[in-house]
Protein backbone atom coordinates (compact mmCIF):
# COMPACT_ATOMS: atom_id res chain seq x y z
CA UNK A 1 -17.98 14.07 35.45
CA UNK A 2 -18.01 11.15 33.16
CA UNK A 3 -18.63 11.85 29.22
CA UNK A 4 -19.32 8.79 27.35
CA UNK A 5 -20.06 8.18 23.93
CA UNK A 6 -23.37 6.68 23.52
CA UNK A 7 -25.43 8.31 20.48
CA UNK A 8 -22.83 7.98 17.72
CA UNK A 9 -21.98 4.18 19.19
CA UNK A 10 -25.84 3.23 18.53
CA UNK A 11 -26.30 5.32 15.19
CA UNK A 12 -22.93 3.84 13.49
CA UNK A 13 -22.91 0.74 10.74
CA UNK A 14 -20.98 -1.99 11.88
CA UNK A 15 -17.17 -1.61 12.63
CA UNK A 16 -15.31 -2.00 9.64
CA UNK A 17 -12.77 -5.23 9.61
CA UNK A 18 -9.19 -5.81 10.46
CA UNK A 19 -6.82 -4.88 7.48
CA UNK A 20 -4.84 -7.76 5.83
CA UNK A 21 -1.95 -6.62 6.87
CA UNK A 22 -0.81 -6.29 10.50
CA UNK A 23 -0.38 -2.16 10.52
CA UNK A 24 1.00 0.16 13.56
CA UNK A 25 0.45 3.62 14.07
CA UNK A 26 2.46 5.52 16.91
CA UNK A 27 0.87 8.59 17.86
CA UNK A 28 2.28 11.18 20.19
CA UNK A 29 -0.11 14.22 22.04
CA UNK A 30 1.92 16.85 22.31
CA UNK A 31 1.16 19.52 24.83
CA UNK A 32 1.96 21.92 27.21
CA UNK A 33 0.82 20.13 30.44
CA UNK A 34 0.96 17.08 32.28
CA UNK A 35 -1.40 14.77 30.14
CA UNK A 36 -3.90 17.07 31.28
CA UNK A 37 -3.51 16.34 35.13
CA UNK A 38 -1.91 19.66 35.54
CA UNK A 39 -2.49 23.15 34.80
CA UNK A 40 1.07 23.55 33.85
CA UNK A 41 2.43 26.10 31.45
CA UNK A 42 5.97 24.36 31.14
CA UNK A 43 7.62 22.70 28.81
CA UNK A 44 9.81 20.38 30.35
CA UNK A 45 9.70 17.46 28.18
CA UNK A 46 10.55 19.07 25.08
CA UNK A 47 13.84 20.12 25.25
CA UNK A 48 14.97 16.85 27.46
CA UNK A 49 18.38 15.37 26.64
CA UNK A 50 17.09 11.89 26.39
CA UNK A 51 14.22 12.30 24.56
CA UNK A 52 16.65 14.65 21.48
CA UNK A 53 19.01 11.58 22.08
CA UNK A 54 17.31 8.27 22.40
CA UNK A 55 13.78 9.11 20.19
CA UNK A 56 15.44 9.59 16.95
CA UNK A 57 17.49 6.07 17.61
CA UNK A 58 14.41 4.31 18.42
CA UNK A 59 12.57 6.06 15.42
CA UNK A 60 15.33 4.99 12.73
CA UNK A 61 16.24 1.98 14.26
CA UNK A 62 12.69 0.33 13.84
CA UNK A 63 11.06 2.63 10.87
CA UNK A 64 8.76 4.15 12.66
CA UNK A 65 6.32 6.33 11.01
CA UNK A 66 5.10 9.23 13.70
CA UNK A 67 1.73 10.63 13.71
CA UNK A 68 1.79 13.63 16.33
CA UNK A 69 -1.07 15.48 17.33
CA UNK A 70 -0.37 18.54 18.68
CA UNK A 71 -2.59 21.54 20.57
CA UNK A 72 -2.62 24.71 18.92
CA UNK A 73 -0.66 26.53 21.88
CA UNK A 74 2.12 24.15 21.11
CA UNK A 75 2.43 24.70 17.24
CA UNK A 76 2.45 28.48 17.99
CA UNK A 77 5.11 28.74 20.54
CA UNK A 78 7.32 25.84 20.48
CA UNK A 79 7.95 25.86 16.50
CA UNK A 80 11.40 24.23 17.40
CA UNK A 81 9.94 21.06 18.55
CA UNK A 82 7.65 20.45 15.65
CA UNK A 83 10.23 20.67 13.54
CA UNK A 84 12.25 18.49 15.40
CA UNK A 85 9.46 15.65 15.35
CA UNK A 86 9.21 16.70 11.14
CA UNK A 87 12.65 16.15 11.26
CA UNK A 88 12.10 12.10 12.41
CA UNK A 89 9.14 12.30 9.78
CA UNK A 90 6.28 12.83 11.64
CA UNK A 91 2.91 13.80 10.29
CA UNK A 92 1.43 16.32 12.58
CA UNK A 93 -2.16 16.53 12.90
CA UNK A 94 -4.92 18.47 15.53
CA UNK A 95 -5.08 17.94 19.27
CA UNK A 96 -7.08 20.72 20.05
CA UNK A 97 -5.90 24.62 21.45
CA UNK A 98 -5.56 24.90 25.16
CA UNK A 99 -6.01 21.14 25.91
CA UNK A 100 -9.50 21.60 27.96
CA UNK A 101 -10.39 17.94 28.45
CA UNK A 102 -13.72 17.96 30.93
CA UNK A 103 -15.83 20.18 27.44
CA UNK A 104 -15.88 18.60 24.51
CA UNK A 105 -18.64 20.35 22.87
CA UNK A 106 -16.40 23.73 23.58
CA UNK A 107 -16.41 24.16 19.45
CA UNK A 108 -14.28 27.37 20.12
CA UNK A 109 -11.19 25.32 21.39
CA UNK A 110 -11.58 23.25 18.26
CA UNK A 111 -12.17 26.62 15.97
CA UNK A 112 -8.76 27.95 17.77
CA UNK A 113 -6.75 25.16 17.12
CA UNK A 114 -8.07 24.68 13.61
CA UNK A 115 -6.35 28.17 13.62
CA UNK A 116 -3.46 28.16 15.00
CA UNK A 117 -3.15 24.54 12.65
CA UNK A 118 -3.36 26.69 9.45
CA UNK A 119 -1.48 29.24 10.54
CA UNK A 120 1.59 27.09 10.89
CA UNK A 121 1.24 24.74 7.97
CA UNK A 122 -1.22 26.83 5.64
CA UNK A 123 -3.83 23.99 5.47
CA UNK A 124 -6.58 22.23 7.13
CA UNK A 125 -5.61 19.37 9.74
CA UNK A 126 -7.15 15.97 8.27
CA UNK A 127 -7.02 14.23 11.43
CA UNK A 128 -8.31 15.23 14.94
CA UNK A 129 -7.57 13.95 18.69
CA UNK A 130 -9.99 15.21 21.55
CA UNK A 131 -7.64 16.32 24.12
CA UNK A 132 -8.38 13.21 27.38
CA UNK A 133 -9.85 11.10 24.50
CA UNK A 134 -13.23 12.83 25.56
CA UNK A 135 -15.38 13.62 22.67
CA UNK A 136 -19.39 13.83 21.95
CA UNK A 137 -21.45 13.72 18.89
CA UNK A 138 -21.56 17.44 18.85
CA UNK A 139 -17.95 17.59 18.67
CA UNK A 140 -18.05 15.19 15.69
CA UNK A 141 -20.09 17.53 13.69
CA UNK A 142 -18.15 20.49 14.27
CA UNK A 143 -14.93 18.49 13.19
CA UNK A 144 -16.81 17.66 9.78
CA UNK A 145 -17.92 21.02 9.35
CA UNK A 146 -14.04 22.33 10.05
CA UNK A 147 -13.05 20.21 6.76
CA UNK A 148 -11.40 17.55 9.43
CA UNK A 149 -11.65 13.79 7.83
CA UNK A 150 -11.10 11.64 10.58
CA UNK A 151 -11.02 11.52 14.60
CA UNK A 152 -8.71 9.56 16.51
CA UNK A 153 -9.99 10.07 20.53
CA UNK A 154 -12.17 6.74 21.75
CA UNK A 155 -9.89 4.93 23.87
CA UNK A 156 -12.28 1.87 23.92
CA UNK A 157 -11.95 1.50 27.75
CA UNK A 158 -13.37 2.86 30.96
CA UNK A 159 -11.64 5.52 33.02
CA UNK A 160 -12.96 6.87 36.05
CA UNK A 161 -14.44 10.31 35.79
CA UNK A 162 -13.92 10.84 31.99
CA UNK A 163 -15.23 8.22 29.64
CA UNK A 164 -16.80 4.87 29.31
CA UNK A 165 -16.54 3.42 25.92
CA UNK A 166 -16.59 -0.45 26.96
CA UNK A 167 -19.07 -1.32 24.07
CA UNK A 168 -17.45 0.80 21.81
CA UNK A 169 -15.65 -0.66 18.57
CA UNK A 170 -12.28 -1.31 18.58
CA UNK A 171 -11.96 -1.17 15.05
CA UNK A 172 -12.22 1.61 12.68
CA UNK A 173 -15.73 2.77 11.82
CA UNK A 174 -17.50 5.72 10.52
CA UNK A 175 -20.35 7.81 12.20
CA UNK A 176 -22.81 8.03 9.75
CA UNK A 177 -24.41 11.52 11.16
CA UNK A 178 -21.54 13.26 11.16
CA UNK A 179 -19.37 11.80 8.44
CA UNK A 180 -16.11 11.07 10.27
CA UNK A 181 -14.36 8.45 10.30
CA UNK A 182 -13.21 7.26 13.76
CA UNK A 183 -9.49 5.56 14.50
CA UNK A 184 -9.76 4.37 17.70
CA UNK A 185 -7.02 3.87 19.92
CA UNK A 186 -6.14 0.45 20.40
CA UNK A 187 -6.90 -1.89 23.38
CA UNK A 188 -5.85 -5.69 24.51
CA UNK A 189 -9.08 -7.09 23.25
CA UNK A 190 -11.51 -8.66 26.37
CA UNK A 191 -9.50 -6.71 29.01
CA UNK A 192 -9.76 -3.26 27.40
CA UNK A 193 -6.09 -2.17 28.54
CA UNK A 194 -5.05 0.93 26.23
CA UNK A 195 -2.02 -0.38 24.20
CA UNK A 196 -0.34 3.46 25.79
CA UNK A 197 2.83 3.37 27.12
CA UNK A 198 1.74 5.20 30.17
CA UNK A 199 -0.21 2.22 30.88
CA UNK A 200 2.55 -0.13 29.86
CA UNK A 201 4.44 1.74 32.47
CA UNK A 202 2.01 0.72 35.07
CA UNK A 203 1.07 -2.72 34.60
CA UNK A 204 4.77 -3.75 33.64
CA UNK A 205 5.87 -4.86 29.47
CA UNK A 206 6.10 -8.02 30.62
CA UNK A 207 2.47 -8.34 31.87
CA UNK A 208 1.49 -6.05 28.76
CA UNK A 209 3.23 -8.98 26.68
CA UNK A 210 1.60 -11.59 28.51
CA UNK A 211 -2.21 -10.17 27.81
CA UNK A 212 -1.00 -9.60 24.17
CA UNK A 213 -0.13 -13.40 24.31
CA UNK A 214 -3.47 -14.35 25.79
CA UNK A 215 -6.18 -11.79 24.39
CA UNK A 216 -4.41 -10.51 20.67
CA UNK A 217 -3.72 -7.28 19.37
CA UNK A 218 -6.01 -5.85 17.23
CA UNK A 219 -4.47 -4.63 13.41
CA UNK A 220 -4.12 -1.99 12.72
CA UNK A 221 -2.96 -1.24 16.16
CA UNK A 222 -2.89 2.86 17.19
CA UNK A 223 -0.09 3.25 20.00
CA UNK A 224 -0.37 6.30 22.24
CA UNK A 225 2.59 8.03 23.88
CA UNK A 226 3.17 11.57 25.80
CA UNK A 227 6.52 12.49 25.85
CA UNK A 228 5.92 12.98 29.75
CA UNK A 229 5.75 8.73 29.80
CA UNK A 230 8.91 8.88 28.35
CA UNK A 231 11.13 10.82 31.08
CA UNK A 232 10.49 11.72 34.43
CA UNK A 233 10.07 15.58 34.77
CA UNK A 234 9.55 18.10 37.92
CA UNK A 235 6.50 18.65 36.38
CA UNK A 236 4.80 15.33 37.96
CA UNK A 237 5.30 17.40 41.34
CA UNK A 238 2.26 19.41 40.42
CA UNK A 239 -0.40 16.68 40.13
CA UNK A 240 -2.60 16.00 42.77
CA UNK A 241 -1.26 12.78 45.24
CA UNK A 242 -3.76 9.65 43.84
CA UNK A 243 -1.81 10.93 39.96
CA UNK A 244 2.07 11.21 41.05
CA UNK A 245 1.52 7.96 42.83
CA UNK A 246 -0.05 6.76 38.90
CA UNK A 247 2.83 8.24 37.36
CA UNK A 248 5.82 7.57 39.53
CA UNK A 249 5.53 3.62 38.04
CA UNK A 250 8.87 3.44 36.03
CA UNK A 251 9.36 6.68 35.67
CA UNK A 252 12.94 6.75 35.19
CA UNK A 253 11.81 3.47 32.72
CA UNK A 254 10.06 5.71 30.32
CA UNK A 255 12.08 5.11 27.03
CA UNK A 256 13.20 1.83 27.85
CA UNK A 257 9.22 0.88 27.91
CA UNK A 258 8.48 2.37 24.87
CA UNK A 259 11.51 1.19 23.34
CA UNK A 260 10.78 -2.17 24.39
CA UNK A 261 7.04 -2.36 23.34
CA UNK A 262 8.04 -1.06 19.64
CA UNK A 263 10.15 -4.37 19.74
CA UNK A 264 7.78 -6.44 21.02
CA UNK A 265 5.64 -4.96 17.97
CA UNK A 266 8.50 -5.01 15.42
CA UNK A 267 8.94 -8.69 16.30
CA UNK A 268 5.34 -9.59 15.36
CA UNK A 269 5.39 -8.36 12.22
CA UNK A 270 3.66 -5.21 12.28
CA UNK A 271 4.35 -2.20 10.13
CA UNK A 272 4.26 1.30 11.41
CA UNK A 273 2.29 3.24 9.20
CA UNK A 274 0.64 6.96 9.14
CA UNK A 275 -2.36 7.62 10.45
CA UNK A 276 -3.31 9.48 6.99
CA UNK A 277 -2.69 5.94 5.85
CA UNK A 278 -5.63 4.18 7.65
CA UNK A 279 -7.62 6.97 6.83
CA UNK A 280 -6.87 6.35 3.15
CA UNK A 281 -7.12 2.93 3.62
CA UNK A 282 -10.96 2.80 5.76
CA UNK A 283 -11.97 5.37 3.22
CA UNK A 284 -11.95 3.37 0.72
CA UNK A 285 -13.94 0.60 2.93
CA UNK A 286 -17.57 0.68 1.68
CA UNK A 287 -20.59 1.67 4.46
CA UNK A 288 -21.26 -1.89 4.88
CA UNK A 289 -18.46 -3.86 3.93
CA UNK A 290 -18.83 -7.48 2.96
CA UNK A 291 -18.44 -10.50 6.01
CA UNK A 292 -15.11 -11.37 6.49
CA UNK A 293 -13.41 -8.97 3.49
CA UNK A 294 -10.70 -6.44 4.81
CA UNK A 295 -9.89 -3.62 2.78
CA UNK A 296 -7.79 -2.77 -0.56
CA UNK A 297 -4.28 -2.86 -0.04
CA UNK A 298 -2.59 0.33 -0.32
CA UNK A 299 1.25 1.37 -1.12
CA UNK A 300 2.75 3.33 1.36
């Protein structure tokens, strides 16, 4: 089953512009299965030695400012890890409840993890990720409606069997019908490839370097990460033989992928920044924003 994103694509106002300065966000999912690939009930990842050690280096080393969204089941039993990523500064936002990613108009996953959100932190989530990047315009509406200010789940590529959003923006813009604004997550511009480590993993950083050099990088860039594409796990065992074969691709290279892509970022001038940042930033963007004129610079 594919689930694209057509009716909000046609009824939005034009994307809104790159900001003047070049901005990175690094998001992590976090959740209690393989990506979504398996119906695991593990959590492997989150207690790993490498990731405690070698996360926290990366994250001081370069600044980086974490935006993690996390499913409800996650922020209601594994309280240690969110305060472990709060403890490297991360912002922790809404990835849903029990990570369902083929129904995105199930409103009551979104209603659970709204709870389970408030329930932890005593407030309402402002940002939003569609567990599998799979969302609809019915989905949009109930995240408006849940007080949520801004979705962050078009991948603006094509994968098999769950979305095609090849003429979707890949800039910030705001769905005038439901009154979110939407973050995508960033792509190498003409190719589509999802600036993701898991698919940094795949193709190799040096042939994710060499499309950066050719195509660009759009600013502000929004970096994905699992913390299952940062160490290999037993987990992997448990997806199905066409996946394992997907994820064994420098496996045991996890951190030293993401490590180096941060670098190859860090070297090109771009600042990691919140997610709540670009959303304060676009906000501020009017509907139809002027030819060629970015938005008002912001302090951290």
């Amino acid at each position: 089953m594919t689930l694209n994103f057509p009716c909000a694509i046609k009824s939005m106002a034009t994307g809104y512009p790159m900001t003047e300065q070049k901005l990175i966000c690094y998001t992590l999912d976090l959740e209690h299965d393989y990506a979504g690939l398996a119906p695991s009930e593990e959590y492997e990842a989150f207690g790993h030695a490498e990731i405690r050690e070698r996360l926290p280096e990366i994250v001081r080393s370069y600044g980086l400012k974490l935006t993690v969204f996390a499913t409800g089941k996650v922020l209601a039993e594994q309280k240690e890890t969110v305060e472990f990523l709060q403890g490297l500064g991360a912002e922790i936002e809404l990835h849903g409840h029990d990570h369902i990613i083929y129904q995105p108009d199930l409103v009551r996953e979104l209603q659970k993890g709204t709870e389970a959100y408030r329930n932890c932190f005593g407030r309402d989530p402002l940002g939003y990720r569609s567990p599998g990047g799979v969302i609809s315009p019915l989905l949009l509406k109930s995240l408006a409606a849940e007080g949520i200010r801004y979705d962050s789940s078009i991948i603006p590529s094509y994968r098999w069997g769950m979305y095609k959003n090849l003429k979707s923006p890949l800039h910030p813009f705001r769905d005038p019908e439901a009154s979110i604004l939407e973050l995508p997550i960033s792509v190498v511009p003409r190719v589509r490839v999802p600036i993701a480590t898991s698919y940094i993993r795949l193709f190799g950083l040096a042939t994710f370097k060499s499309l950066c050099a050719l195509f660009g990088t759009p600013s502000p860039a929004i970096y994905l990460f699992h913390l299952v594409d940062l160490v290999p796990t037993q987990m992997r065992k448990k997806l199905s033989p066409f996946w394992r074969g997907i994820y064994a691709k420098g496996r045991k290279k996890g951190l030293q992928v993401f490590a180096g892509s941060v670098k190859h970022f860090h070297d090109r001038g771009f600042q990691p920044a919140y997610m709540s940042r670009l959303y304060s930033l676009y906000s501020q963007v009017p509907e139809s924003p002027p030819e060629n004129k970015g938005p008002a610079k912001q302090g951290s």
